[in-house]
C-alpha atoms as a PDB file:
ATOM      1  CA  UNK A   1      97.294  82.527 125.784  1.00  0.00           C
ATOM      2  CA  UNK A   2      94.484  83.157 127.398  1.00  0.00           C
ATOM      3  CA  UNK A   3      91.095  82.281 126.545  1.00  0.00           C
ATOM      4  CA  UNK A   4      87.476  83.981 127.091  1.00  0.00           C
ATOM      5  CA  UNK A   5      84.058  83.218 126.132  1.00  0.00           C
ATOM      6  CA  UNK A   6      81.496  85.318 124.167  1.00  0.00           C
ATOM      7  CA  UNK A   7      77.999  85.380 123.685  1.00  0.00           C
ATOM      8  CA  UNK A   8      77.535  85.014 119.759  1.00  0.00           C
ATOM      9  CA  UNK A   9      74.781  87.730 119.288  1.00  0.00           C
ATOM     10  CA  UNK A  10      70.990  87.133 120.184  1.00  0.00           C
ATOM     11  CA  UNK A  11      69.474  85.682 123.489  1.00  0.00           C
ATOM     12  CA  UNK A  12      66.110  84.176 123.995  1.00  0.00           C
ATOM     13  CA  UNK A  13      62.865  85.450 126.131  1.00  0.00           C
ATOM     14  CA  UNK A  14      62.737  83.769 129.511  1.00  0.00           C
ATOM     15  CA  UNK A  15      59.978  80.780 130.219  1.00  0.00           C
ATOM     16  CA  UNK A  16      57.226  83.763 130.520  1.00  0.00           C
ATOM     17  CA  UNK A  17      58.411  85.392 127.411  1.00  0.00           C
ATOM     18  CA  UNK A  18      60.278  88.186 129.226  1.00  0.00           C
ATOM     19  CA  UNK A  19      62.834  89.777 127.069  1.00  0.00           C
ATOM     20  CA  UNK A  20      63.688  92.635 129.966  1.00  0.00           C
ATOM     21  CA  UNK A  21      67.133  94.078 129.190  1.00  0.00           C
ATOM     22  CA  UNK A  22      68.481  93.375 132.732  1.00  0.00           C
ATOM     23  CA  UNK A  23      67.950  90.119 132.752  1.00  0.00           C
ATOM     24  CA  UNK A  24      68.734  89.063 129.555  1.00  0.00           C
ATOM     25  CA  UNK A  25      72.535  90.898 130.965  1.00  0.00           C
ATOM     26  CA  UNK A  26      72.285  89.445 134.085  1.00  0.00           C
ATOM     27  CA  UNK A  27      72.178  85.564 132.638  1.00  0.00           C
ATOM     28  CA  UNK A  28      74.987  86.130 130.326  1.00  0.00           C
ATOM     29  CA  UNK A  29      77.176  87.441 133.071  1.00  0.00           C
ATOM     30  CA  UNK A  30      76.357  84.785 135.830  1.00  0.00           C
ATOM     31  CA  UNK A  31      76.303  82.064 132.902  1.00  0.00           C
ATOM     32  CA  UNK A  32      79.950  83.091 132.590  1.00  0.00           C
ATOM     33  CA  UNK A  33      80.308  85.674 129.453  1.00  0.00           C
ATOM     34  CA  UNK A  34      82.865  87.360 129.843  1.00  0.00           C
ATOM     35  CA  UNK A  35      81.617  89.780 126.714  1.00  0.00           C
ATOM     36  CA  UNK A  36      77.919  89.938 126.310  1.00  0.00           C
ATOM     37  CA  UNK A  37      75.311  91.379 124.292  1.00  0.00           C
ATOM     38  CA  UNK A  38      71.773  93.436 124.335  1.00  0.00           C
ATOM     39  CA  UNK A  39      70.280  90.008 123.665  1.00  0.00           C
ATOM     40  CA  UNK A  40      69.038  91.592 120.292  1.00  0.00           C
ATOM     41  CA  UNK A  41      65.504  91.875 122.417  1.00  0.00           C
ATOM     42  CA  UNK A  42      64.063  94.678 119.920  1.00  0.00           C
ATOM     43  CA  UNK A  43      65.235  92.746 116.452  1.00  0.00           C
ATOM     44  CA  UNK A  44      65.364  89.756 114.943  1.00  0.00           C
ATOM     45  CA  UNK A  45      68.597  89.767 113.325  1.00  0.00           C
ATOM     46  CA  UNK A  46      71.022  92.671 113.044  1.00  0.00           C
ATOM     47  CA  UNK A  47      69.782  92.567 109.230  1.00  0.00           C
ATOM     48  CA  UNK A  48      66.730  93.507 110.121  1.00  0.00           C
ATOM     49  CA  UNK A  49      67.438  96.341 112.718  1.00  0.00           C
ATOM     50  CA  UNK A  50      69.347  98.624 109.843  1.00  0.00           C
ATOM     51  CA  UNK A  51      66.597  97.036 107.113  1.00  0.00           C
ATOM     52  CA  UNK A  52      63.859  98.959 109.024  1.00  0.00           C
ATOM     53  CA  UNK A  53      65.524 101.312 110.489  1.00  0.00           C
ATOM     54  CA  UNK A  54      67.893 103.339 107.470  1.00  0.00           C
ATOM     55  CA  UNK A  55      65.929 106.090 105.166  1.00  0.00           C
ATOM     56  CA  UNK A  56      65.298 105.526 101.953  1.00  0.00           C
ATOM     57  CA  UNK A  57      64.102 101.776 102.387  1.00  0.00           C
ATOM     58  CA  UNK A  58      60.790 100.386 102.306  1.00  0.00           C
ATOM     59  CA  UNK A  59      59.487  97.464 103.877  1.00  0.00           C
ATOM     60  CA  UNK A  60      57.637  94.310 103.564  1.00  0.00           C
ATOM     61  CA  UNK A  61      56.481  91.184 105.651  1.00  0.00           C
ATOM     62  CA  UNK A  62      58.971  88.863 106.696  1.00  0.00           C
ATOM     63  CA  UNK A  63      60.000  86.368 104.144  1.00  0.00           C
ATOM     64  CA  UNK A  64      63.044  83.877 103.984  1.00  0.00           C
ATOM     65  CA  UNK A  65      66.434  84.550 102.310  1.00  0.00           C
ATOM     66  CA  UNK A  66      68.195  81.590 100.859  1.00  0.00           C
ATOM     67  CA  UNK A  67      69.830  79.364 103.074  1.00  0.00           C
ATOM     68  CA  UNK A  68      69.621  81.912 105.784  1.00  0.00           C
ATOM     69  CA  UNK A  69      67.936  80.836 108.574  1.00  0.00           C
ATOM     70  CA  UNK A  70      66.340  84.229 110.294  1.00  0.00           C
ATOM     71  CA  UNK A  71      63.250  85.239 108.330  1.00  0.00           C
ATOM     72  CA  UNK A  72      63.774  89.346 107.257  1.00  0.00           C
ATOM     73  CA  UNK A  73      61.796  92.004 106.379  1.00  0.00           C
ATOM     74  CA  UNK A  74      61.236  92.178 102.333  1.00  0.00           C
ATOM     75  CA  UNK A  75      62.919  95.208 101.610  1.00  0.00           C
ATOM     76  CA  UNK A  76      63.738  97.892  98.394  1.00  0.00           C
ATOM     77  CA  UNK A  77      65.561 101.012  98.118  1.00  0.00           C
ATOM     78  CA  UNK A  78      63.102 103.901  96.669  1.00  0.00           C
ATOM     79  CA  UNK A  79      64.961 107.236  97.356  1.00  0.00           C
ATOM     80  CA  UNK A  80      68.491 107.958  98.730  1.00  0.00           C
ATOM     81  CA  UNK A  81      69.644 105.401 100.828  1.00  0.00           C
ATOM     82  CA  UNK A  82      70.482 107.679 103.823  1.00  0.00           C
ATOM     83  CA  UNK A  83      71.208 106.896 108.249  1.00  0.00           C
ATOM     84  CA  UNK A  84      68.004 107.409 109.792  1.00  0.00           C
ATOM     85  CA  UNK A  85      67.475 106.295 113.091  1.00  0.00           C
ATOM     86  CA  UNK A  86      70.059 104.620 115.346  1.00  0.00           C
ATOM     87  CA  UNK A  87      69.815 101.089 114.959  1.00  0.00           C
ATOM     88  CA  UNK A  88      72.284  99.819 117.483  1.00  0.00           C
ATOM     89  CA  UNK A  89      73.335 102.691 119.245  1.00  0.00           C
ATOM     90  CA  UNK A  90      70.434 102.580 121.682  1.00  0.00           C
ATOM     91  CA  UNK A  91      70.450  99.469 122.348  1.00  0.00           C
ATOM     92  CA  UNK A  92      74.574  99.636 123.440  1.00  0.00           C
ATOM     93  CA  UNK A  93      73.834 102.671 125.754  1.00  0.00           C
ATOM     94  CA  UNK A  94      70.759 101.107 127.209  1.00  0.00           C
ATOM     95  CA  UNK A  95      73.111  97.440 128.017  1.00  0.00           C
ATOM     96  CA  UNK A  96      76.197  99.610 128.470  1.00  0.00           C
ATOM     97  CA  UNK A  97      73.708 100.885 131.930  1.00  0.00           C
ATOM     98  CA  UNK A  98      72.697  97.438 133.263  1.00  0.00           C
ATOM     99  CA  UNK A  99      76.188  95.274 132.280  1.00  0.00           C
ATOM    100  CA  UNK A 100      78.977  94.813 134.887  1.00  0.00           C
ATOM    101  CA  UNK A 101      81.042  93.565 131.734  1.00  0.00           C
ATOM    102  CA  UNK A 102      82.297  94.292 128.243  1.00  0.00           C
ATOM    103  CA  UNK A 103      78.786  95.170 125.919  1.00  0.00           C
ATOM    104  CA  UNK A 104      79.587  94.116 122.621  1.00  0.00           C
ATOM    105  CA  UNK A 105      78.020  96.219 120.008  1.00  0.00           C
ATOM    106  CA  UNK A 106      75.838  94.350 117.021  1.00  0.00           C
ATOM    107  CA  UNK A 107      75.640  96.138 113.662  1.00  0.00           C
ATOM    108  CA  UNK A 108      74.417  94.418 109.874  1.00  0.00           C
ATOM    109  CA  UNK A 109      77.185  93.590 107.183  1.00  0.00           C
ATOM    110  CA  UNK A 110      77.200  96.378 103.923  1.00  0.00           C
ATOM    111  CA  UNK A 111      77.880  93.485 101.752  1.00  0.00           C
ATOM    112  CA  UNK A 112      74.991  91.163 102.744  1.00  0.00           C
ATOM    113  CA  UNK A 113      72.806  94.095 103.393  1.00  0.00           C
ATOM    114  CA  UNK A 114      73.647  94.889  99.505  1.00  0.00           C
ATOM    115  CA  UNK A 115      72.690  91.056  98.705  1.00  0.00           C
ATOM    116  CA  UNK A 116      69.804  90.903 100.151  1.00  0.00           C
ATOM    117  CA  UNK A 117      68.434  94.254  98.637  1.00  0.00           C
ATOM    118  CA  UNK A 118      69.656  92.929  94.885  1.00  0.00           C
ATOM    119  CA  UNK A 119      67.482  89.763  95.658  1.00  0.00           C
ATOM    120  CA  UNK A 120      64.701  91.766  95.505  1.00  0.00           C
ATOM    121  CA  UNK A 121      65.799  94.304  92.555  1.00  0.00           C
ATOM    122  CA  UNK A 122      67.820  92.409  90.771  1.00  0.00           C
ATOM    123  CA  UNK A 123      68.343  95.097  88.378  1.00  0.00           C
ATOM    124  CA  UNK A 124      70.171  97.501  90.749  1.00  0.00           C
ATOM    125  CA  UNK A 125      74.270  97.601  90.987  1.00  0.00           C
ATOM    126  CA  UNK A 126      75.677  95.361  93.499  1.00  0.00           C
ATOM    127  CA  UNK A 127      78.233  98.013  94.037  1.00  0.00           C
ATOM    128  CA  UNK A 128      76.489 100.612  94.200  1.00  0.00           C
ATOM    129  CA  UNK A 129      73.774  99.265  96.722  1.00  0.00           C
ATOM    130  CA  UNK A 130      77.628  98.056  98.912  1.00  0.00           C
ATOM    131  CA  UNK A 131      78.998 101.709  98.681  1.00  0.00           C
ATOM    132  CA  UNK A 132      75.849 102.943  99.940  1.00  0.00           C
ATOM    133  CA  UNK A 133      75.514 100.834 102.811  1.00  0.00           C
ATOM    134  CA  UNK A 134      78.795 101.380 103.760  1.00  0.00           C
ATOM    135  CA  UNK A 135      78.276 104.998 104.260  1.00  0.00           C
ATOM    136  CA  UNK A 136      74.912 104.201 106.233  1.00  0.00           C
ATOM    137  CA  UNK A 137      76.847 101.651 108.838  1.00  0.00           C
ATOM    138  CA  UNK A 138      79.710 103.769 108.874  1.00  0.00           C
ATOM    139  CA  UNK A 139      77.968 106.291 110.600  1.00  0.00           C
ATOM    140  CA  UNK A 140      76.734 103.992 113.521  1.00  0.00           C
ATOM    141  CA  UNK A 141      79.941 102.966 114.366  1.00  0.00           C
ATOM    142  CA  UNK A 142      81.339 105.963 114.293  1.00  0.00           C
ATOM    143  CA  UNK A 143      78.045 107.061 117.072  1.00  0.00           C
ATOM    144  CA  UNK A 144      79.138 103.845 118.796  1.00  0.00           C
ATOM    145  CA  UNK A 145      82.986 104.163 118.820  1.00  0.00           C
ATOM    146  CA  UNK A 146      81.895 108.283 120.577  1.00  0.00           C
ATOM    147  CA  UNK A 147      79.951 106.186 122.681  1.00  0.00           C
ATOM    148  CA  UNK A 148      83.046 103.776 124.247  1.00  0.00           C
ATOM    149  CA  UNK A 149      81.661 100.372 122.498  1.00  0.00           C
ATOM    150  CA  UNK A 150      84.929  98.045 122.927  1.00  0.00           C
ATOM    151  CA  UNK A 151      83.566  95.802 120.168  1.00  0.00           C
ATOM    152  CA  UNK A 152      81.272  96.077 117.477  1.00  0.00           C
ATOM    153  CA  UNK A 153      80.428  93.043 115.752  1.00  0.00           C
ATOM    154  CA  UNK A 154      79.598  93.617 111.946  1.00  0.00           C
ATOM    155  CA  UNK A 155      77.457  90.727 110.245  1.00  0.00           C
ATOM    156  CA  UNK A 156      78.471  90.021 106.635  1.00  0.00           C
ATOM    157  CA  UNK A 157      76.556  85.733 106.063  1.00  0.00           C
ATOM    158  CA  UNK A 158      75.975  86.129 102.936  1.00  0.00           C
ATOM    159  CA  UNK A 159      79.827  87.148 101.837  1.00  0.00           C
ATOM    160  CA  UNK A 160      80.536  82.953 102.363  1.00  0.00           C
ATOM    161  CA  UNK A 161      78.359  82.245  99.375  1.00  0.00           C
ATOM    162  CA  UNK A 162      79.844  84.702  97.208  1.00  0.00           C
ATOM    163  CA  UNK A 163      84.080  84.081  98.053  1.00  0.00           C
ATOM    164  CA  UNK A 164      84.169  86.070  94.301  1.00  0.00           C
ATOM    165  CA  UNK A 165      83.266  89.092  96.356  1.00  0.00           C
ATOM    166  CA  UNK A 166      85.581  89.223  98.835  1.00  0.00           C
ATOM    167  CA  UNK A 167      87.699  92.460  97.164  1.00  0.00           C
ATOM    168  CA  UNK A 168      84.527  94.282  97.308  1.00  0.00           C
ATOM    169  CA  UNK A 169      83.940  93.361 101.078  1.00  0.00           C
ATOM    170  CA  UNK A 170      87.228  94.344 101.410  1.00  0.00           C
ATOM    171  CA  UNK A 171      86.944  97.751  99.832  1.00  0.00           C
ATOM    172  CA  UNK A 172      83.406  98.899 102.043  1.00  0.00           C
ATOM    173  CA  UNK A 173      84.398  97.476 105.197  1.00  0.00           C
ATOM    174  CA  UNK A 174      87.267  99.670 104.909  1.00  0.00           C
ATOM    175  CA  UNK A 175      85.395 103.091 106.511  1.00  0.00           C
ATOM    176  CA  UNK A 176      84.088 100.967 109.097  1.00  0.00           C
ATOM    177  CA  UNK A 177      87.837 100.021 109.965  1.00  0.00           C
ATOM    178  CA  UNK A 178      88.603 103.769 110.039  1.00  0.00           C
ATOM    179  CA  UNK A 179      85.834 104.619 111.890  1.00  0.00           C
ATOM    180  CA  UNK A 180      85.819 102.539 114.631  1.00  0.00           C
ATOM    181  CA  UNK A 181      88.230 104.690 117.208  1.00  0.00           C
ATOM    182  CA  UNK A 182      89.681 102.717 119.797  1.00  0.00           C
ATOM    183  CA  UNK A 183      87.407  99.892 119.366  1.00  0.00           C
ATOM    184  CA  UNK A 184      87.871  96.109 118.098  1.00  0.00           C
ATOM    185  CA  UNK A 185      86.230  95.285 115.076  1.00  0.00           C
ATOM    186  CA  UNK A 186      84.934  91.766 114.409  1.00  0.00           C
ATOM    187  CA  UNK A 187      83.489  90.282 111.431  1.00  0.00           C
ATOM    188  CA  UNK A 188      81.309  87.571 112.092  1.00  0.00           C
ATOM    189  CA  UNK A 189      79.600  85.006 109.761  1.00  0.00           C
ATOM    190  CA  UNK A 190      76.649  83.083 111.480  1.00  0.00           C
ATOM    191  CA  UNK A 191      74.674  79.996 109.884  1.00  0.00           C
ATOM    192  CA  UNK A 192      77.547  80.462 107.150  1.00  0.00           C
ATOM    193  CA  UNK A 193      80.212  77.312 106.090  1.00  0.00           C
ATOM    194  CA  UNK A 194      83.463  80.061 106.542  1.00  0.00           C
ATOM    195  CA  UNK A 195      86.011  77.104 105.426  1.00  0.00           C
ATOM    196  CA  UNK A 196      86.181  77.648 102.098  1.00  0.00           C
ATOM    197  CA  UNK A 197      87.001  81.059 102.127  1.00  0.00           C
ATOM    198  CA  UNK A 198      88.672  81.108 105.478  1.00  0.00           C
ATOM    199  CA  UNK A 199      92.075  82.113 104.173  1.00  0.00           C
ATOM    200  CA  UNK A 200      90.443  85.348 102.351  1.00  0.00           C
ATOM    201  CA  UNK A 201      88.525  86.149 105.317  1.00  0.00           C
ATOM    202  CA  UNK A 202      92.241  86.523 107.498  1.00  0.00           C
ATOM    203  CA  UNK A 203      92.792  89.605 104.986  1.00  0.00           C
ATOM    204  CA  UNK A 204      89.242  91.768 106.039  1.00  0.00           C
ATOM    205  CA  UNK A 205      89.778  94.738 107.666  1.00  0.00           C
ATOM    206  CA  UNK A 206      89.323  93.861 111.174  1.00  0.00           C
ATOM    207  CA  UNK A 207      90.448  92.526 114.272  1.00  0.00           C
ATOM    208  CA  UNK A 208      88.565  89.186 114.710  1.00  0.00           C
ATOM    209  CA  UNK A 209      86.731  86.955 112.925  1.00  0.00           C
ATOM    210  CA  UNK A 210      83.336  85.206 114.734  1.00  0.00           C
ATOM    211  CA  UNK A 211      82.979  81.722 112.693  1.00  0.00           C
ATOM    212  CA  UNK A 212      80.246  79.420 112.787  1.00  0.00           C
ATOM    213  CA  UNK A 213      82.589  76.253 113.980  1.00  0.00           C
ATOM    214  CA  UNK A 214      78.429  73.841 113.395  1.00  0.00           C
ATOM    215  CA  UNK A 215      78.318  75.224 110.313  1.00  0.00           C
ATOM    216  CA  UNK A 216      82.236  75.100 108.617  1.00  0.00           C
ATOM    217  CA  UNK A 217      83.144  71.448 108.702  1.00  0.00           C
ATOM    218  CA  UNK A 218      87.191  71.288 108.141  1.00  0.00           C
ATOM    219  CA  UNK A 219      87.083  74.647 109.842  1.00  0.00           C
ATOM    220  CA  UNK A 220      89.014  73.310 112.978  1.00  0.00           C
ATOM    221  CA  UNK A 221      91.308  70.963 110.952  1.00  0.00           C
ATOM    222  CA  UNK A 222      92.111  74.523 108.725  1.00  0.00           C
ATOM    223  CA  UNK A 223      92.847  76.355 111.348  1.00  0.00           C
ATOM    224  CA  UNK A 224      95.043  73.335 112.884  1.00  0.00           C
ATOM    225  CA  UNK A 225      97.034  73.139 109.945  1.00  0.00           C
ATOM    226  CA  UNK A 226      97.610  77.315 109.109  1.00  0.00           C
ATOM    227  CA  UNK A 227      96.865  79.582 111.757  1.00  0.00           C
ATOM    228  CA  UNK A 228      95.761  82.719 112.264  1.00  0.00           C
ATOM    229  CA  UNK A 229      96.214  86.266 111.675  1.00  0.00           C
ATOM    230  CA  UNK A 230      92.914  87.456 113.347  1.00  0.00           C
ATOM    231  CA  UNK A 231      91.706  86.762 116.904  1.00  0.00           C
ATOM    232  CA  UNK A 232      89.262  84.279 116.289  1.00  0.00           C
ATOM    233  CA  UNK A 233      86.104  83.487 117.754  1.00  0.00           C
ATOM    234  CA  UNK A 234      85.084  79.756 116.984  1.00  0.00           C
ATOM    235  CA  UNK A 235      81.418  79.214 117.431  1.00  0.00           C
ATOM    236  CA  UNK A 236      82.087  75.837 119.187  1.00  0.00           C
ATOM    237  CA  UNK A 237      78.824  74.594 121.062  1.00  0.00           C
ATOM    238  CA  UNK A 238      75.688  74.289 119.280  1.00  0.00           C
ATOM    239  CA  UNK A 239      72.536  74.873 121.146  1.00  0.00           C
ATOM    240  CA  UNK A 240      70.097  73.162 118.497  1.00  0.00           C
ATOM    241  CA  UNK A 241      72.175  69.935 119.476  1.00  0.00           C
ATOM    242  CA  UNK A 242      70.258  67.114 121.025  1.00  0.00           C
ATOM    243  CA  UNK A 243      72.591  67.879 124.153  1.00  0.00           C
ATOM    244  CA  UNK A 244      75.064  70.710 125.185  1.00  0.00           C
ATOM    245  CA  UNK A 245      78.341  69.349 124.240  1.00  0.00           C
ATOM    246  CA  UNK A 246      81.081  68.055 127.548  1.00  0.00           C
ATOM    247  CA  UNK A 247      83.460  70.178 128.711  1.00  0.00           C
ATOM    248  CA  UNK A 248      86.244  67.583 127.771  1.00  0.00           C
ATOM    249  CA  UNK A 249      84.738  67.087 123.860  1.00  0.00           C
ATOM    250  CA  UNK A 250      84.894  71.316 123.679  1.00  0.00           C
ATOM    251  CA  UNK A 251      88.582  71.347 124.817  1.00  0.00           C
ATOM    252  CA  UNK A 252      89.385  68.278 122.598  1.00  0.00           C
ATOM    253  CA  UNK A 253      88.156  70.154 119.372  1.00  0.00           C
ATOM    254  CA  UNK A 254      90.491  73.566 120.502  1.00  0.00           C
ATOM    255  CA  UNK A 255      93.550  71.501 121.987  1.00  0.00           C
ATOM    256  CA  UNK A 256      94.825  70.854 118.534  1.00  0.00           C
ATOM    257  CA  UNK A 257      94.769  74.737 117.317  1.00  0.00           C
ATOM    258  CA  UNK A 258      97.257  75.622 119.431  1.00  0.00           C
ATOM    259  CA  UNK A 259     100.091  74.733 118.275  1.00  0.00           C
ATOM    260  CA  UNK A 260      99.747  77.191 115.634  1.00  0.00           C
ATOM    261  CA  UNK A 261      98.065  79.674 116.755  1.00  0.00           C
ATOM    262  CA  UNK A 262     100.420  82.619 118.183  1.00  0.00           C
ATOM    263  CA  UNK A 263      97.840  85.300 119.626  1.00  0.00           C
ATOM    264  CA  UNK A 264      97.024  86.146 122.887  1.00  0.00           C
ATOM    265  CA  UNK A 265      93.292  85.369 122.925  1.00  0.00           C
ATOM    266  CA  UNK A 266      90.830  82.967 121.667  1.00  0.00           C
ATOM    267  CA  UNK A 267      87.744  83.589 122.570  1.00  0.00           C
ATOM    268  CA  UNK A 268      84.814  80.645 122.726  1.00  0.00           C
ATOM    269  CA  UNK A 269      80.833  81.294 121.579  1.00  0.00           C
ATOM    270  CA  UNK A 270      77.831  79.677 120.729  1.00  0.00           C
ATOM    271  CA  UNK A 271      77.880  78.435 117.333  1.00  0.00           C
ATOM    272  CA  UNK A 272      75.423  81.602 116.282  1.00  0.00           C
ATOM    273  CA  UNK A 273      72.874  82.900 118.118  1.00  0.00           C
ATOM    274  CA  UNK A 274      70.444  81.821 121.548  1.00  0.00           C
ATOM    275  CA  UNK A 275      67.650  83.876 120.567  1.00  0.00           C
ATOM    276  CA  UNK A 276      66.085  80.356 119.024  1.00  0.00           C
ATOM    277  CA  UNK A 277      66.646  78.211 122.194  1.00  0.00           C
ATOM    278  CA  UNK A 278      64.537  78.161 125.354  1.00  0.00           C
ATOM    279  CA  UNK A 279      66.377  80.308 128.214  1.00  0.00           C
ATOM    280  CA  UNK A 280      67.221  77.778 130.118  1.00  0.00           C
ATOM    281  CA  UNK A 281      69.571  76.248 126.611  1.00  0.00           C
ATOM    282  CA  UNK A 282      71.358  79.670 126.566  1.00  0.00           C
ATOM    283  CA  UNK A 283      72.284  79.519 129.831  1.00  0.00           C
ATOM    284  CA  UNK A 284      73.874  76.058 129.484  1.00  0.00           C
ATOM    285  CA  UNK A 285      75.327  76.823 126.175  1.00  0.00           C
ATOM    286  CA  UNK A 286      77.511  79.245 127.918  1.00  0.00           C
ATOM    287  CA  UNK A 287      78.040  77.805 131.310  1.00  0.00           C
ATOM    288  CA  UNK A 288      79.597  74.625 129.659  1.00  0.00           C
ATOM    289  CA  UNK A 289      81.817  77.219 127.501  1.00  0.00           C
ATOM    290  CA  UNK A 290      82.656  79.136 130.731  1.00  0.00           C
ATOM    291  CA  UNK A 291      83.896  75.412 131.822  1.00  0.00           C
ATOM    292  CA  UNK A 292      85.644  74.874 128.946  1.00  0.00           C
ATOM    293  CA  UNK A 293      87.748  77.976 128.984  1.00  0.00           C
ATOM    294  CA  UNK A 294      88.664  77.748 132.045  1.00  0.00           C
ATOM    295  CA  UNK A 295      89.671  74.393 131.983  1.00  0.00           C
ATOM    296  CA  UNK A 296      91.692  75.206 128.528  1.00  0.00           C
ATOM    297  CA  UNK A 297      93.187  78.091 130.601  1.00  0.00           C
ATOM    298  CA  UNK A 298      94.612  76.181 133.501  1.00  0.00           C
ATOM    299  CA  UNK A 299      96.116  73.705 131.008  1.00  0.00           C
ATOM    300  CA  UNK A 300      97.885  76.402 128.934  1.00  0.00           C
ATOM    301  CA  UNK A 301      99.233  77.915 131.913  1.00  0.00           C
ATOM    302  CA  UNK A 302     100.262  75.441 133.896  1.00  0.00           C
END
């Protein structure tokens, strides 16, 4: 068993608002990520990169979806809904440059893209709008998979208020599966309570799921008491907490998965992501995970 540590998705400006690329690298990897990120520094949310950036869309001002906590651009579909521009490939290639490790690819959900288009037409097919925006994301990963992305990270939060859904997640995440070369896939649910549906999520099409541990409560107990068939990713530390959580408290919560957990990795994150935290947060947040995994890695191989 071995585990590694993640950064979750976005990372914040530094104290003079700097959001420069090799920096925002540069603290991930001497914070101790072992995968990191672009730091999302051109977007918001991944939502909002393929909301703006795919044809056949037009946009509004920001406004607030639900329970979801990143504000997003309004948005409705008035032509065919059609890959544009790259929305994550360039900012891979640009981190794939500057990073000494693993670059972790961030691409929107179909499903929740889907969701958050119907909010706004209400009239339009939920399947439909899915299919469509399977084809769009298909075709980044398939740019990203040519481009040698070892993991692309697909965000699908809105799919854990709609559990009813989960054959049609199933069905458009699919092509993404197929497309994604030699690749991991990961599915990852920020900001979302993934305990009620955690057993349906094990049967997505992908190689690891990235759950919101602040936001799931039960999650850990679940997991303790049936296991896993993905590689998980367990969103342990919060960085809105009053304090970054001890090293001991963080391997307390994973100690008790282990006993049924039989894969070879479990990998430890942020709860979601940084990009909401001063700089100096973030690079706690994952210091004190770095800590924690190695500390949980001595003890399992000891």
């Amino acid at each position: 068993m071995k585990f590694l540590v993640q950064n979750h998705s976005g990372y914040p400006p530094n104290d003079s608002g700097s959001v420069a690329l090799d920096e925002v690298i540069g603290d991930q990897e001497s914070s101790g990520a072992d995968i990191v990120t672009d730091g999302l520094i051109n977007w918001s949310d991944p939502l909002a990169a393929a909301l703006y950036s795919a044809g056949g869309v037009e946009t509004g001002l920001a406004m607030a979806y639900g329970s979801y906590p990143v504000l997003l651009p309004s948005a409705r579909i008035t032509g065919t809904l059609h890959h544009n521009d790259p929305f994550a490939m360039r900012d891979f290639v640009h981190a794939h440059r500057v990073a000494k490790r693993p670059v972790k690819a961030l691409l929107a959900g179909p499903y929740s893209l889907a969701r958050l288009i119907q909010s706004q037409q209400p009239t339009a097919s939920l399947v439909t709008l899915a299919e469509a925006w399977s084809t769009v994301i298909t075709t980044e990963v398939e740019e990203l998979a040519k481009a040698g992305t070892p993991l692309i990270q697909v965000h699908e939060p809105l799919l854990a208020e709609h559990p009813e859904d989960i054959r049609l997640a199933r069905r458009i995440l699919e092509p993404l599966w197929a497309a994604r070369g030699k690749a991991d896939m990961a599915i990852a649910l920020p900001y979302a309570n993934a305990q009620p549906m955690y057993a349906e999520l094990n049967s997505l099409p992908t190689d690891m799921l990235v759950l919101d541990v602040a936001s799931s409560p039960g999650l850990l107990e679940l997991i303790e008491a049936t296991g896993t068939s993905k590689t998980l990713v367990l969103g342990i530390a919060d960085p809105h907490a009053a304090e970054v959580e001890t090293v001991d408290k963080l391997c307390r919560r994973i100690e008790p998965l282990l006993r049924r957990y039989g894969l070879d990795e479990l990998h430890l994150s942020p709860a979601a992501g940084l990009m909401f935290v001063r700089r100096q947060r973030a690079n706690e947040t994952l210091q004190r995970l770095r800590l924690a995994a190695d500390d949980l890695n001595g003890r399992t191989q000891s």
